[in-house]
Protein backbone atom coordinates (compact mmCIF):
# COMPACT_ATOMS: atom_id res chain seq x y z
CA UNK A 1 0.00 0.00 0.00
CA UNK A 2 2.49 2.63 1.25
CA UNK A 3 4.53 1.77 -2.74
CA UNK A 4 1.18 2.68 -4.54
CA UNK A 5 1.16 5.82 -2.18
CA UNK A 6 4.20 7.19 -3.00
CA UNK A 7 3.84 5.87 -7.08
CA UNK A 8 0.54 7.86 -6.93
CA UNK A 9 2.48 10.73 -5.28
CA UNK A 10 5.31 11.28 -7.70
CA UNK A 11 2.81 12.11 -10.44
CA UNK A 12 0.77 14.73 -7.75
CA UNK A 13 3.30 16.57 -7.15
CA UNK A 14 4.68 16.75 -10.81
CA UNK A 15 0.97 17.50 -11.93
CA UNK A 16 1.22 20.30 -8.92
CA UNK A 17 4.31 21.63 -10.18
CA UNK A 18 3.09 21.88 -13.66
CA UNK A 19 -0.10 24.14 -12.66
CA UNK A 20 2.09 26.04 -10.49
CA UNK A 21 4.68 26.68 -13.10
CA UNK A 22 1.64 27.44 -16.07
CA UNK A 23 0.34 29.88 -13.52
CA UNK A 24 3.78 32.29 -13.49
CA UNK A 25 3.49 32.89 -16.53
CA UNK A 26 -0.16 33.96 -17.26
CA UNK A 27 -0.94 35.45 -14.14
CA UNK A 28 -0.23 38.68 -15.84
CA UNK A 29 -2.86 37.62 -18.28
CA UNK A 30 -5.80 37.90 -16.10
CA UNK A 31 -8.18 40.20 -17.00
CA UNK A 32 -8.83 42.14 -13.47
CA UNK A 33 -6.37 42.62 -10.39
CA UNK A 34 -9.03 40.09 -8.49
CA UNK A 35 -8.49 37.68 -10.74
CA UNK A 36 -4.27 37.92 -10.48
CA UNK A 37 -5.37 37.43 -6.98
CA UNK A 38 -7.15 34.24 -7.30
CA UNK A 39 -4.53 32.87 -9.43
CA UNK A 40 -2.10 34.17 -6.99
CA UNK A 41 -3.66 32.10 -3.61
CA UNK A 42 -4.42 29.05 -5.92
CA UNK A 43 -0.52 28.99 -6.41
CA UNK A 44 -0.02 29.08 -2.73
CA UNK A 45 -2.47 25.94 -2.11
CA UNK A 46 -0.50 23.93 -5.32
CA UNK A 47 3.01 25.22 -3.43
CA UNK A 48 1.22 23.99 0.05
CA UNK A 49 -0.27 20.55 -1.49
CA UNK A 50 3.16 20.11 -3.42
CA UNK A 51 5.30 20.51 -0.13
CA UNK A 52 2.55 18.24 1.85
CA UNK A 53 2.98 15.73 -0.68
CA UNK A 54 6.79 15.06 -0.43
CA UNK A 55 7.10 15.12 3.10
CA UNK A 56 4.12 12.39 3.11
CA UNK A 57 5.98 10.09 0.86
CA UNK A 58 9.18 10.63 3.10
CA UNK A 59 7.51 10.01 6.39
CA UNK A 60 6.49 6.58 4.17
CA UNK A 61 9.77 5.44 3.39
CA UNK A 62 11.22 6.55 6.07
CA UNK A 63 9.44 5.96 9.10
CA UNK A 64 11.17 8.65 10.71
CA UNK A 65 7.99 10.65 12.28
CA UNK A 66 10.24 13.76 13.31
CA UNK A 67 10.06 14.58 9.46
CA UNK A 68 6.44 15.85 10.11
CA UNK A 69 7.60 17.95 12.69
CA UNK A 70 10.15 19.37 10.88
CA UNK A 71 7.63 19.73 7.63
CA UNK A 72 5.36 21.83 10.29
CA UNK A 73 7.79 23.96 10.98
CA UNK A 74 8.31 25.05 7.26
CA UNK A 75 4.74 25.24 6.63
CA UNK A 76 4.40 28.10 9.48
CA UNK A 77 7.19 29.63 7.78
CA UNK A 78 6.33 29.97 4.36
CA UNK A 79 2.83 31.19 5.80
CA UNK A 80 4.06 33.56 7.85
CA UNK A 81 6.11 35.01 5.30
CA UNK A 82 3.31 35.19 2.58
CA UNK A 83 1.15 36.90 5.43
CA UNK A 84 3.87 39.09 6.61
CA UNK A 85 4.51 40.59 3.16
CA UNK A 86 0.43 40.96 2.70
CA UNK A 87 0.48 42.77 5.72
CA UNK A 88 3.16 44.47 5.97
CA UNK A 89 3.75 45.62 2.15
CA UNK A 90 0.55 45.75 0.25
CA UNK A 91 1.65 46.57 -2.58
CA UNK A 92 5.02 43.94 -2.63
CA UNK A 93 5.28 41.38 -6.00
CA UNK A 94 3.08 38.24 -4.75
CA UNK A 95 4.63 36.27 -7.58
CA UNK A 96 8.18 36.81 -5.96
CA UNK A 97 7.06 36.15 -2.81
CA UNK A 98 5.36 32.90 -4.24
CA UNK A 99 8.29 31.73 -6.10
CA UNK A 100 10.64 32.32 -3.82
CA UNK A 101 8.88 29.82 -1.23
CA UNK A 102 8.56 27.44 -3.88
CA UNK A 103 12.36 27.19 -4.62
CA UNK A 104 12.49 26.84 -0.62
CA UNK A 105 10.22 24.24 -0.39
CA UNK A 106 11.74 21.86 -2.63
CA UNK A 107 15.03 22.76 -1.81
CA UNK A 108 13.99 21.70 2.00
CA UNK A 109 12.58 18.51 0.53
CA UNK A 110 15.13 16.90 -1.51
CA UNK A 111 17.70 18.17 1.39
CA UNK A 112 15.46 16.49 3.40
CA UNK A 113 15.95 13.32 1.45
CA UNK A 114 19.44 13.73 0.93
CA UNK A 115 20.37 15.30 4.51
CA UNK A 116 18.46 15.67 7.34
CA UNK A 117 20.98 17.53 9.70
CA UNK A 118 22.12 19.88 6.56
CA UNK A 119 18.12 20.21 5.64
CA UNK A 120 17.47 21.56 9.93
CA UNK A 121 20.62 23.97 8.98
CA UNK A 122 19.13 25.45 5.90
CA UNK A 123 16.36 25.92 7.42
CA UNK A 124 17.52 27.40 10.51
CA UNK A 125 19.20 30.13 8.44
CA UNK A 126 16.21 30.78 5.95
CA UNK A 127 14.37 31.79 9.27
CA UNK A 128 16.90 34.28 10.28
CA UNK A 129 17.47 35.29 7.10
CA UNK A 130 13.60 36.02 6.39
CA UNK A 131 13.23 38.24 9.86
CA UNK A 132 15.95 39.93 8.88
CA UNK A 133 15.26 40.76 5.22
CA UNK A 134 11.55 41.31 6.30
CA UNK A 135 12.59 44.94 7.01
CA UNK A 136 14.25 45.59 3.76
CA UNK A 137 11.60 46.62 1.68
CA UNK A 138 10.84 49.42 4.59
CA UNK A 139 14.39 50.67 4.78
CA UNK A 140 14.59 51.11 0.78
CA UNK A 141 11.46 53.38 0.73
CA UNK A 142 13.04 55.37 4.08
CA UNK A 143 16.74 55.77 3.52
CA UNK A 144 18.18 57.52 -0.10
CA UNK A 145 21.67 58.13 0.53
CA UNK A 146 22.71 54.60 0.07
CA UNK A 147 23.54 55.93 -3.83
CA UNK A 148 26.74 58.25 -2.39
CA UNK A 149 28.20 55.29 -0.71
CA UNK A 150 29.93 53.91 -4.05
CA UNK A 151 32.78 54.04 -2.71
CA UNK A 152 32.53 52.72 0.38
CA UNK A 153 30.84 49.33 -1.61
CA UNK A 154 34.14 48.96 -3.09
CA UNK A 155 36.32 49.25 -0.31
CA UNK A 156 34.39 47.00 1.25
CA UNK A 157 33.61 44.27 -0.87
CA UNK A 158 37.58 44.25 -2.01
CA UNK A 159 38.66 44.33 1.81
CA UNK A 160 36.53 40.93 2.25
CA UNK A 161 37.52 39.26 -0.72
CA UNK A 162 41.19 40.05 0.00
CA UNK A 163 40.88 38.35 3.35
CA UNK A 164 39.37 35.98 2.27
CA UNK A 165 42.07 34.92 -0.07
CA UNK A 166 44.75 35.48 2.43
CA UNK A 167 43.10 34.27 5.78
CA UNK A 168 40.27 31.81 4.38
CA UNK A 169 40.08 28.07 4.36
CA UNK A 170 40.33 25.87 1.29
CA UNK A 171 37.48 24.23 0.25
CA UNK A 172 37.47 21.53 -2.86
CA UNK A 173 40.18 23.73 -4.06
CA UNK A 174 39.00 27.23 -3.24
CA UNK A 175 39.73 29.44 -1.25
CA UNK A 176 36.42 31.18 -0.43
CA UNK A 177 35.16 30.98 3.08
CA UNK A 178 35.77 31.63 6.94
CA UNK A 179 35.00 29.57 9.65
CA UNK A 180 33.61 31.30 12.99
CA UNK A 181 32.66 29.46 15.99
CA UNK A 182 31.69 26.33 13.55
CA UNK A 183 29.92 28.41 11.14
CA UNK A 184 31.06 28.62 7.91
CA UNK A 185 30.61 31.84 5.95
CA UNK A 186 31.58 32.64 2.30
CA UNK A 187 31.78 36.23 1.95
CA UNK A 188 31.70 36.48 -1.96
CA UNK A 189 28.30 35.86 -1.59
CA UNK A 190 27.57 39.14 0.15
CA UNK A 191 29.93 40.89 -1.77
CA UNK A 192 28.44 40.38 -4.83
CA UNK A 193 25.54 42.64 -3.33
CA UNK A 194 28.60 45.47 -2.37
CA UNK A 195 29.49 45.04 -5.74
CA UNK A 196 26.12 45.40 -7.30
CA UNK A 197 25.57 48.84 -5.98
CA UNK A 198 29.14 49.87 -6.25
CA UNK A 199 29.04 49.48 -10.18
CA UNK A 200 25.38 51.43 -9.87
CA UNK A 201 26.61 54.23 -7.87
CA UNK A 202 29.69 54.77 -10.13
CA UNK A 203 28.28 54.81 -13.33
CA UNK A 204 25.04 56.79 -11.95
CA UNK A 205 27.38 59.29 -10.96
CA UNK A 206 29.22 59.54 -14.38
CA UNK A 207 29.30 57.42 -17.81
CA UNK A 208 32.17 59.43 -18.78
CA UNK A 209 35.55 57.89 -20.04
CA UNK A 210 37.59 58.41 -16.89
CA UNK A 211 34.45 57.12 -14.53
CA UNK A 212 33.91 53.74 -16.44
CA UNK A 213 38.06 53.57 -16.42
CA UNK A 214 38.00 53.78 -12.98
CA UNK A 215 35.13 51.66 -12.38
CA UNK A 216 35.85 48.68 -14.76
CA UNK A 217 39.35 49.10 -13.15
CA UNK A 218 38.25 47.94 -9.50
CA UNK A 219 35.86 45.74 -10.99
CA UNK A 220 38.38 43.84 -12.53
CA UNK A 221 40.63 44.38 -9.15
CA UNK A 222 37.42 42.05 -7.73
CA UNK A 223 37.47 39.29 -10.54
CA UNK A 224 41.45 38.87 -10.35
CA UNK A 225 41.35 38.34 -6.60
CA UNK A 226 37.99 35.69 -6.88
CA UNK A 227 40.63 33.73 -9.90
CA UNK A 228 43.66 33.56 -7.56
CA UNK A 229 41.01 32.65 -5.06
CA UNK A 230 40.04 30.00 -7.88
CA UNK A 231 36.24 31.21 -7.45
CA UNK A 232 36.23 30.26 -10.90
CA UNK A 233 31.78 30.68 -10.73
CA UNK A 234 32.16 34.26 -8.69
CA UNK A 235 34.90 35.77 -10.61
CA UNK A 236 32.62 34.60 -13.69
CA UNK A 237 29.23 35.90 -12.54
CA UNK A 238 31.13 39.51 -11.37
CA UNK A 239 32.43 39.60 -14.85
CA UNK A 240 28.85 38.98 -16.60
CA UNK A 241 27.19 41.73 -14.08
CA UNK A 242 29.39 44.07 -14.75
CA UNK A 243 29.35 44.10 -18.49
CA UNK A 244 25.28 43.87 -18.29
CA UNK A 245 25.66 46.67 -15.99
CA UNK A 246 27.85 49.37 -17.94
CA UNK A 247 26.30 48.27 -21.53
CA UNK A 248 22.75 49.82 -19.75
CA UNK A 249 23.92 52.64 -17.87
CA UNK A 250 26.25 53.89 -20.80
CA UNK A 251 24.15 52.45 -24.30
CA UNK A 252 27.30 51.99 -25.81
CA UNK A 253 28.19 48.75 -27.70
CA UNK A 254 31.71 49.55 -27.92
CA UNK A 255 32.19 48.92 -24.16
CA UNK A 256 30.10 45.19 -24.06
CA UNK A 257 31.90 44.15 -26.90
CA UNK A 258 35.60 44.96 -25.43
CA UNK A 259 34.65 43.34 -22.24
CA UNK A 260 33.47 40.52 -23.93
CA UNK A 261 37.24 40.69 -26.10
CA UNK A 262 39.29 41.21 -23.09
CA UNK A 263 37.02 38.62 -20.85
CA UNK A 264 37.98 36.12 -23.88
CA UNK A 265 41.44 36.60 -23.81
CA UNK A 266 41.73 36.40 -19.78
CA UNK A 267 39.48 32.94 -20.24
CA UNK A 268 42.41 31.64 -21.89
CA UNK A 269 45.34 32.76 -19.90
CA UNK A 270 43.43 31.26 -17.09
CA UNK A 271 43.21 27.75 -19.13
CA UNK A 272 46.86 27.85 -19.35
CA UNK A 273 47.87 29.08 -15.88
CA UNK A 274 45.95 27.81 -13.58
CA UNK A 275 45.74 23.32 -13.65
CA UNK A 276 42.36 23.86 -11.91
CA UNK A 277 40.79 25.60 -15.05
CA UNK A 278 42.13 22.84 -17.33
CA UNK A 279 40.70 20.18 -14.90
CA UNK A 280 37.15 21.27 -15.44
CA UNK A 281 37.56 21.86 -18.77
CA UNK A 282 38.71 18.86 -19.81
CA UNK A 283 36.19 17.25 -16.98
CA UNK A 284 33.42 19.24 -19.81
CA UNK A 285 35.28 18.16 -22.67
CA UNK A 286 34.87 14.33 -22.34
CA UNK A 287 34.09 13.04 -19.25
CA UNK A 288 34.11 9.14 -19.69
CA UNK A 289 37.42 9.41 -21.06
CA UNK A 290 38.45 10.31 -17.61
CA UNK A 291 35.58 9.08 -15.15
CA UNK A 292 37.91 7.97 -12.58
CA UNK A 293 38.91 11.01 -12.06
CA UNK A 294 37.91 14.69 -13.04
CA UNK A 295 35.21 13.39 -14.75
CA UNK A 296 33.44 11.50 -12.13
CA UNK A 297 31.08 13.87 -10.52
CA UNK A 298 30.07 14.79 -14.21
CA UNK A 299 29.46 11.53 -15.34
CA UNK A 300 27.54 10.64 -11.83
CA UNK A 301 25.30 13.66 -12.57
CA UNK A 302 24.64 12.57 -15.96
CA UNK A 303 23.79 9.09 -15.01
CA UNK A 304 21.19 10.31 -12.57
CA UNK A 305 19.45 12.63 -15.08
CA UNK A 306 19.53 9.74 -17.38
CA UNK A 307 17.74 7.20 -14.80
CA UNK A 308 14.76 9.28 -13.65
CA UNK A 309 14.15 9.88 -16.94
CA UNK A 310 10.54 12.15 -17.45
CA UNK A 311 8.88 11.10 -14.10
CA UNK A 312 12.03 10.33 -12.03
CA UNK A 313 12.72 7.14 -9.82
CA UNK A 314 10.49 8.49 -6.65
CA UNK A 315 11.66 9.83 -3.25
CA UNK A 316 14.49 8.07 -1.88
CA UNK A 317 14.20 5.36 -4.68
CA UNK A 318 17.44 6.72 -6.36
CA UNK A 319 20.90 7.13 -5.80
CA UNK A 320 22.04 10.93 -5.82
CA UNK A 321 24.40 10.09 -2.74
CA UNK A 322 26.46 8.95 -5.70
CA UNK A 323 27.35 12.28 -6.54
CA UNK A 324 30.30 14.08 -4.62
CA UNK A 325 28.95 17.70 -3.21
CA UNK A 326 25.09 16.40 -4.46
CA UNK A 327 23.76 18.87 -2.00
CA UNK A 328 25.42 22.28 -3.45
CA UNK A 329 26.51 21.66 -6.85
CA UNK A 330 24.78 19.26 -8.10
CA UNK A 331 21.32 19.33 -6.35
CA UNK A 332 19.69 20.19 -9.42
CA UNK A 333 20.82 16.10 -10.63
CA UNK A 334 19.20 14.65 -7.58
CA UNK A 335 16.02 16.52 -8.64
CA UNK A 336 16.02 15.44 -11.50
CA UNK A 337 16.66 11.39 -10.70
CA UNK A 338 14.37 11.17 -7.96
CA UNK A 339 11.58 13.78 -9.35
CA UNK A 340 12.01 13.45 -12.70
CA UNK A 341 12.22 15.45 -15.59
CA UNK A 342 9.12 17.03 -16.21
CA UNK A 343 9.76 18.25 -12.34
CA UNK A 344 13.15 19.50 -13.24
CA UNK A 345 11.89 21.39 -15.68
CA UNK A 346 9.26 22.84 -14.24
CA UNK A 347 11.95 24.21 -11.73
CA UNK A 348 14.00 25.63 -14.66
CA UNK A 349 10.50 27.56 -15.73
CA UNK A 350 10.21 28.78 -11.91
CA UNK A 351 13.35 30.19 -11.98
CA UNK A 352 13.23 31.93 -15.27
CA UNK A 353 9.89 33.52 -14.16
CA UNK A 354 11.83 35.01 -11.29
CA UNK A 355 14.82 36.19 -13.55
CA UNK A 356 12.12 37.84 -15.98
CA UNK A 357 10.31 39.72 -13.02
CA UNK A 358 13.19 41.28 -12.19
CA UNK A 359 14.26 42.61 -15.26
CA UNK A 360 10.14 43.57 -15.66
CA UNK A 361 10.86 45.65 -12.76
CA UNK A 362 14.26 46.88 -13.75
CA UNK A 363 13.39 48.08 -16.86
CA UNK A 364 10.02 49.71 -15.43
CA UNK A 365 11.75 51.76 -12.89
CA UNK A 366 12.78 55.69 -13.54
CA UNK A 367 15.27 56.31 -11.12
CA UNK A 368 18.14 55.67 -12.65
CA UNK A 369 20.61 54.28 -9.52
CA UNK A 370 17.39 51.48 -8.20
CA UNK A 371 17.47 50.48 -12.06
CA UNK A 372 20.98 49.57 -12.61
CA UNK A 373 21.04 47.58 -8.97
CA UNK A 374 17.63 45.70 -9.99
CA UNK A 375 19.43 44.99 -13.20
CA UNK A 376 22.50 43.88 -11.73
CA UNK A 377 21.02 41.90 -9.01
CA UNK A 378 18.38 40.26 -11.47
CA UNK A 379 21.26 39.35 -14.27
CA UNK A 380 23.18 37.37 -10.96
CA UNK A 381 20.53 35.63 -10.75
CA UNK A 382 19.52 34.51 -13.66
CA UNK A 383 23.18 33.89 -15.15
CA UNK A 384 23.71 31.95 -11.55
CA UNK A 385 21.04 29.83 -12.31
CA UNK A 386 22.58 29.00 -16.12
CA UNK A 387 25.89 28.82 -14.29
CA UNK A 388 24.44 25.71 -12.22
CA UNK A 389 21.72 24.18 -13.91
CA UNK A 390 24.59 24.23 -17.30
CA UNK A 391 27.08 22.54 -15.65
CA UNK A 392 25.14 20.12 -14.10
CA UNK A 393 24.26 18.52 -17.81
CA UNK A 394 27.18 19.41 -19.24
CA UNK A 395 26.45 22.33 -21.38
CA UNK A 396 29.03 24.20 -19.86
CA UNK A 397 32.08 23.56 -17.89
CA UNK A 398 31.08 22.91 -13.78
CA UNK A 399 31.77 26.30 -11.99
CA UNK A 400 30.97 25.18 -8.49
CA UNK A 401 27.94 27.46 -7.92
CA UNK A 402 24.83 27.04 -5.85
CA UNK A 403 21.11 26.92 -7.14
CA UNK A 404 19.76 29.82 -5.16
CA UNK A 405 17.39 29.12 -2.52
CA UNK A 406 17.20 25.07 -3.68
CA UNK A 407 21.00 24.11 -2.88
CA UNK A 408 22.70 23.64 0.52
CA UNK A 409 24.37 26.76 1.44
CA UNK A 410 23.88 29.06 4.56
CA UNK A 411 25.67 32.29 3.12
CA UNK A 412 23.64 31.54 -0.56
CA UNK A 413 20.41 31.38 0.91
CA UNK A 414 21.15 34.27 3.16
CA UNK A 415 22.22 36.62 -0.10
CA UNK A 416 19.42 35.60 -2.38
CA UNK A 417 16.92 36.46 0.41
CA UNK A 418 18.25 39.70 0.90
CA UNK A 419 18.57 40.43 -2.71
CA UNK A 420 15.10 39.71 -3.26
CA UNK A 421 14.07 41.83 -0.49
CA UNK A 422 15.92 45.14 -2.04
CA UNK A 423 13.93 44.42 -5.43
CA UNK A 424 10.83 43.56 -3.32
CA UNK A 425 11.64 47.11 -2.25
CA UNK A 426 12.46 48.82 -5.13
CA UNK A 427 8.97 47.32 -6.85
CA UNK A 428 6.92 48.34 -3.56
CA UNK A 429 8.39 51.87 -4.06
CA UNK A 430 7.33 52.18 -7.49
CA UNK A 431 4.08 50.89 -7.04
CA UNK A 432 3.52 53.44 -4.38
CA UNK A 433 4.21 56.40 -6.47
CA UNK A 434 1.86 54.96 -9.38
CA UNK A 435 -1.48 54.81 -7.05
């Protein structure tokens, strides 16, 4: 009986997903702000019925009855934060909101199945993260002279990166995080904020030549010390932002097309410098020909794709564990085995609907300093999520970057919440001036 449960259960929560995923994208489409609203809080009950579902087929095949205690726990969560933003910010993006506790949700389940210690961590930190973000949106509207602190970003962000690459600890071959008291923190993570607004303070200053020299200079000051770091994924994803950032704020081809030159030519020095680079690349290249090594955790990931085929192998029914680092880099494979691949992509759809609302609101806003930092923050996410999901199957070399809000990964979590919560913010603030 409990075998036909969880059968029957693999296809509810895929048939969940689905509606859920359908309704991000025609939402918009609804013909009255009461009807966005009913599609809105019939999301929530798919999320909530989705969520319900997994933790049900865990408790199943595990036996392990904490599990519902620990599912009740999220479930006062995510309602407290869908309430807390209806209260508190009227007029905040529900969809966000929505999506972001749907990335959260099965994040928390498949660490759940993978982890149950690591899945209590994550979701330990998403609670502190959430109170703490919660007043973001208030402070945006409140406080405008966080545009003439450029310079203090920069300082900043290239202060903690330098430590980090003097003092940190090596991990898998990088040098990218601290360890406090037991606690592990990787402050690239939050420096990629600092960096977002110190690009969008300098060039909302000045697009003129000797600004944009100045600025693309400690930009690249900020990639160089995430390569000698070998934070191959955050010197990459700096790089992208920055070019997205100065193309918009200055209109001038000229500049994306040299940085896309001189990012060329410094992708090659790397390859032939640094024996890390050519490990992944020739771990892309042809992994079977060297499984047994570098091309192991490839190969692993592509195996488990391959096995839970469309409609996966069921909860616990495959064999992710396989996978070295399954829980950061390579979540998105254990998805995709034990979920299947209408599931998996059905998360790719989620996230693309949050990368497209927050260039919606980007582009939408006037003031030019909030538009470059929604653009920047909204092109790191959506170029982190093609950083992960790409090397996962092998479309790209593996970069060693986190799925936001789905992966393992205290100080990832932590950034994507706030960086939602400054566009949350931003969006609140322009929907305020329009009624």
């Amino acid at each position: 009986m409990g075998s036909i449960f969880c059968e029957a259960s693999k296809y509810l929560m895929i048939v969940l997903f689905a509606f859920y995923t359908w309704s991000c994208f025609f939402v918009f489409r609804a013909k009255s702000k009461e009807g966005r609203q009913r599609m809105l809080r019939r999301q929530i009950r798919w999320m909530l019925l989705l969520h319900l579902d997994g933790y049900l087929v865990l408790l199943v095949r595990t036996g392990n009855y904490k599990i519902m205690l620990f599912y009740a726990a999220q479930l006062l969560f995510f309602l407290i934060i869908i309430s807390s933003y209806h209260l508190l910010y009227e007029q905040s993006a529900q969809l966000l909101v929505n999506n972001m506790c749907m990335l959260m949700a099965v994040g928390f389940l498949i660490l759940s199945r993978l982890s149950y210690e690591k899945a209590v961590r994550q979701f330990t930190i998403a609670v502190g993260s959430m109170i703490f973000a919660l007043g973001i949106p208030y402070l945006i509207q409140k406080i405008r002279f966080i545009r003439r602190l450029a310079v203090l970003y920069g300082v900043l962000g290239l202060g903690a990166l330098l430590a980090v690459a003097v003092l940190g600890q090596t991990s898998y071959g990088a040098k990218i995080s601290f360890a406090i008291a037991g606690i592990t923190i990787q402050p690239s993570e939050f420096v990629k904020i600092l960096f977002v607004f110190f690009v969008a303070g300098m060039l909302h200053m000045s697009v003129e030549r000797k600004q944009v020299a100045i600025t693309t200079i400690a930009a690249a000051a900020h990639v160089v010390i995430l390569v000698f770091s070998r934070d191959l994924g955050g010197a990459l994803i700096f790089f992208v932002v920055y070019l997205a950032m100065l193309y918009v704020a200055t209109k001038k081809p000229v500049y994306f097309l040299g940085g896309l030159a001189s990012g060329s030519l410094a992708a090659a020095a790397a390859y032939h410098l640094f024996s890390h680079v050519r490990t992944r690349v020739v771990a892309w290249q042809d992994p079977l020909s060297v499984i047994d090594k570098e091309g192991y955790q490839v190969c692993q990931s592509l195996f488990a794709i391959g096995t839970g085929g469309w409609f996966g192998t069921g909860l616990t029914k495959g064999m992710p564990e396989k996978i070295p680092v399954v829980e950061q880099d390579f979540v998105f494979s254990a998805i995709s085995e034990e979920m299947g691949g209408v599931f998996a992509v059905c998360l790719i759809m989620v996230c693309m609907s949050c990368f497209l609302m927050l260039l919606n609101i980007a582009m939408q806003l006037k003031d030019g300093f909030y538009k470059l930092v929604a653009l920047g923050l909204g092109t790191m996410y959506g170029f982190q999520v093609f950083l992960t999901i790409g090397g996962v199957i092998k479309l790209i070399p593996s970069t060693g970057v986190t799925l936001p809000f789905v992966s393992y990964g205290g100080s990832s979590l932590f950034s994507t919440i706030i960086m939602f919560a400054i566009i949350q913010g931003f969006y609140i603030l322009r929907e305020t001036k329009h009624t």
